[in-house]
C-alpha atoms as a PDB file:
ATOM      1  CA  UNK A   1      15.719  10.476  -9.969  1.00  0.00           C
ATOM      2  CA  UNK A   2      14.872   8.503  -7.114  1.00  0.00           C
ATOM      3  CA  UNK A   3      13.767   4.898  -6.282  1.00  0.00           C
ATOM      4  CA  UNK A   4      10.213   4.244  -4.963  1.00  0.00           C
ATOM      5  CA  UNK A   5      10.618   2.455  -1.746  1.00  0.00           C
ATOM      6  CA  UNK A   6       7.850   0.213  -0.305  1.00  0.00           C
ATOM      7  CA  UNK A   7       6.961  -0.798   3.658  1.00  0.00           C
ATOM      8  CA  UNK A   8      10.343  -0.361   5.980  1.00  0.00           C
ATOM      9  CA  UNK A   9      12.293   1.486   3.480  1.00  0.00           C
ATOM     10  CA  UNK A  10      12.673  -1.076   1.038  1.00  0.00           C
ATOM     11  CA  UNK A  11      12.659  -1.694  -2.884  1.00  0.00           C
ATOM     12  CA  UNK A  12       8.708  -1.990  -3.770  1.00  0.00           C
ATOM     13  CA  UNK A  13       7.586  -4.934  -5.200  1.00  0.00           C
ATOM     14  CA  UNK A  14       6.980  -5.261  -9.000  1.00  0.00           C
ATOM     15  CA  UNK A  15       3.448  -4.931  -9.984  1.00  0.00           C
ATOM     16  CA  UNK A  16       1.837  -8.043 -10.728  1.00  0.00           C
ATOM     17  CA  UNK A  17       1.558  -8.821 -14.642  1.00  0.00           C
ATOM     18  CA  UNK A  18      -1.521  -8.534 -16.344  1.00  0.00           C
ATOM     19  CA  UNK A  19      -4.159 -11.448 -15.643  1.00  0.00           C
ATOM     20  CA  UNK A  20      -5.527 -12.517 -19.093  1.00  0.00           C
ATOM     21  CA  UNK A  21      -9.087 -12.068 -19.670  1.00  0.00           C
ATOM     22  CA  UNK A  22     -10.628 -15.573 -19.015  1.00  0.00           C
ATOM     23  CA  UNK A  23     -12.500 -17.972 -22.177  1.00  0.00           C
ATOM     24  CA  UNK A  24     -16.085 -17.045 -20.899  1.00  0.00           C
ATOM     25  CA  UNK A  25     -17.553 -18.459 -23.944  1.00  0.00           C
ATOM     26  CA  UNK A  26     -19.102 -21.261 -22.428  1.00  0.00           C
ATOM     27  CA  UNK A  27     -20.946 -19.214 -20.338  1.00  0.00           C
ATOM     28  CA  UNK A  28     -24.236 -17.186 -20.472  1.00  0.00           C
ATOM     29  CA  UNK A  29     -24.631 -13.427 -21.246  1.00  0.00           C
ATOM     30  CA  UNK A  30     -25.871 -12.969 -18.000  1.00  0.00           C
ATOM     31  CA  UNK A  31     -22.924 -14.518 -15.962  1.00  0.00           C
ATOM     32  CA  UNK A  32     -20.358 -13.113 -18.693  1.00  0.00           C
ATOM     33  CA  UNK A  33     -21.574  -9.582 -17.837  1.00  0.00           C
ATOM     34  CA  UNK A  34     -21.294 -10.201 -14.002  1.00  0.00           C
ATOM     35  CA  UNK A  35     -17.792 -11.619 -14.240  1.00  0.00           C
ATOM     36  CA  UNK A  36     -16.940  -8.466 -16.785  1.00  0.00           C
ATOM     37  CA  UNK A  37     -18.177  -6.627 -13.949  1.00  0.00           C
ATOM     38  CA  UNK A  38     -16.138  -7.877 -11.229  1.00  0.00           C
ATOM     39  CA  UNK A  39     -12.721  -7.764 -13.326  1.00  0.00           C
ATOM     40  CA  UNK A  40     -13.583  -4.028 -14.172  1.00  0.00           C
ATOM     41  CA  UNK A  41     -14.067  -3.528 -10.346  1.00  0.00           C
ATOM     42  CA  UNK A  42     -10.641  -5.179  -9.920  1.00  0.00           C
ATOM     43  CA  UNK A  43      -9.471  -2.898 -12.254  1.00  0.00           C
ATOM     44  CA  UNK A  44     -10.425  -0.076 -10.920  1.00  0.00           C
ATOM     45  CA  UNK A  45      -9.300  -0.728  -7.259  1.00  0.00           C
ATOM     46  CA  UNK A  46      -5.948  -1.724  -8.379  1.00  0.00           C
ATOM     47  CA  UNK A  47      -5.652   1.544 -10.148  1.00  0.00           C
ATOM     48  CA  UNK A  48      -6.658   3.332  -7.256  1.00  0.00           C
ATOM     49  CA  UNK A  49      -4.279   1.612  -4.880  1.00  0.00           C
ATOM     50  CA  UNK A  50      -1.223   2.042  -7.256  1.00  0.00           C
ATOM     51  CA  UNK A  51      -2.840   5.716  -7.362  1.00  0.00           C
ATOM     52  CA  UNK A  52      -2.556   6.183  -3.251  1.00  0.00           C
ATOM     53  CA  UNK A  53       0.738   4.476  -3.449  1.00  0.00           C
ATOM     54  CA  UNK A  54       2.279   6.971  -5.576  1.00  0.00           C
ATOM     55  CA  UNK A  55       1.336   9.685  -3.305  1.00  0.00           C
ATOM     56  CA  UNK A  56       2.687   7.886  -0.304  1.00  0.00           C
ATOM     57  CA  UNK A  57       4.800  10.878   1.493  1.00  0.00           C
ATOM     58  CA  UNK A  58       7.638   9.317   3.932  1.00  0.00           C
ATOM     59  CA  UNK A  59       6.739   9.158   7.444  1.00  0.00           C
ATOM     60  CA  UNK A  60       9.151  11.745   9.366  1.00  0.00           C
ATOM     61  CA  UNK A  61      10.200  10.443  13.124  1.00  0.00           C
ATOM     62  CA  UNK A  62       9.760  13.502  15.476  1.00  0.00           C
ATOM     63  CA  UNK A  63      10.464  12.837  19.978  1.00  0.00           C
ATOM     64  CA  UNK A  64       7.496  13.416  21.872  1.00  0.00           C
ATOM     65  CA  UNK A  65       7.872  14.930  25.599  1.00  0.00           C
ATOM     66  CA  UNK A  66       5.341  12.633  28.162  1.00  0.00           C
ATOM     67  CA  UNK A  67       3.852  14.243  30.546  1.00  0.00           C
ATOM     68  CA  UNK A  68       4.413  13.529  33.885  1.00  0.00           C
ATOM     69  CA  UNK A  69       8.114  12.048  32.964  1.00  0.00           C
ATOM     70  CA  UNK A  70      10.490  13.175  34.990  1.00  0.00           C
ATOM     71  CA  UNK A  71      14.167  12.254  34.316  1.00  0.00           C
ATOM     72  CA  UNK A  72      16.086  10.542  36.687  1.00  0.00           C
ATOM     73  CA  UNK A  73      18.152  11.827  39.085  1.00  0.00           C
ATOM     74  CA  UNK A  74      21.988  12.390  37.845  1.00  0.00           C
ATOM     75  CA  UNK A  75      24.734  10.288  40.313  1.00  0.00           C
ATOM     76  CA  UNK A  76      27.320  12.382  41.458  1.00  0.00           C
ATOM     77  CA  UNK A  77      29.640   9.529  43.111  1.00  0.00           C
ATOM     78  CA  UNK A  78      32.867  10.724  42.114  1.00  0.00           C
END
């Protein structure tokens, strides 16, 4: 088994703990249901970013050639 890794290589962070759903009591239906609307879309983008970063796939390091590099010329002083 291995160990998820996060930005750089290293450990990822723990995932934040649970918020608890707020006392809306003293509030009206109205702004009750547009704050239950805005945790569920909080919900739902968390999930999706814990989604992506499951599928993260390593980045591999490859050379690339320039054009129009030329190497420098070798020294032969001895």
């Amino acid at each position: 088994m291995f160990a998820s890794v996060g930005p750089r290589g290293g450990p990822r962070p723990p995932a934040a703990p649970a918020i608890p759903e707020p006392d809306l009591s003293h509030l009206t239906e109205e702004e009750r249901d547009i704050i239950m609307a805005v945790l569920a879309r909080q919900r739902e983008e968390e999930a999706k970013d814990e989604a992506m970063l499951k599928e993260e796939k390593p980045i591999q390091a490859r050379t690339v050639n320039l054009v129009g590099q030329k190497k420098p010329p070798t020294q032969n002083d001895v």
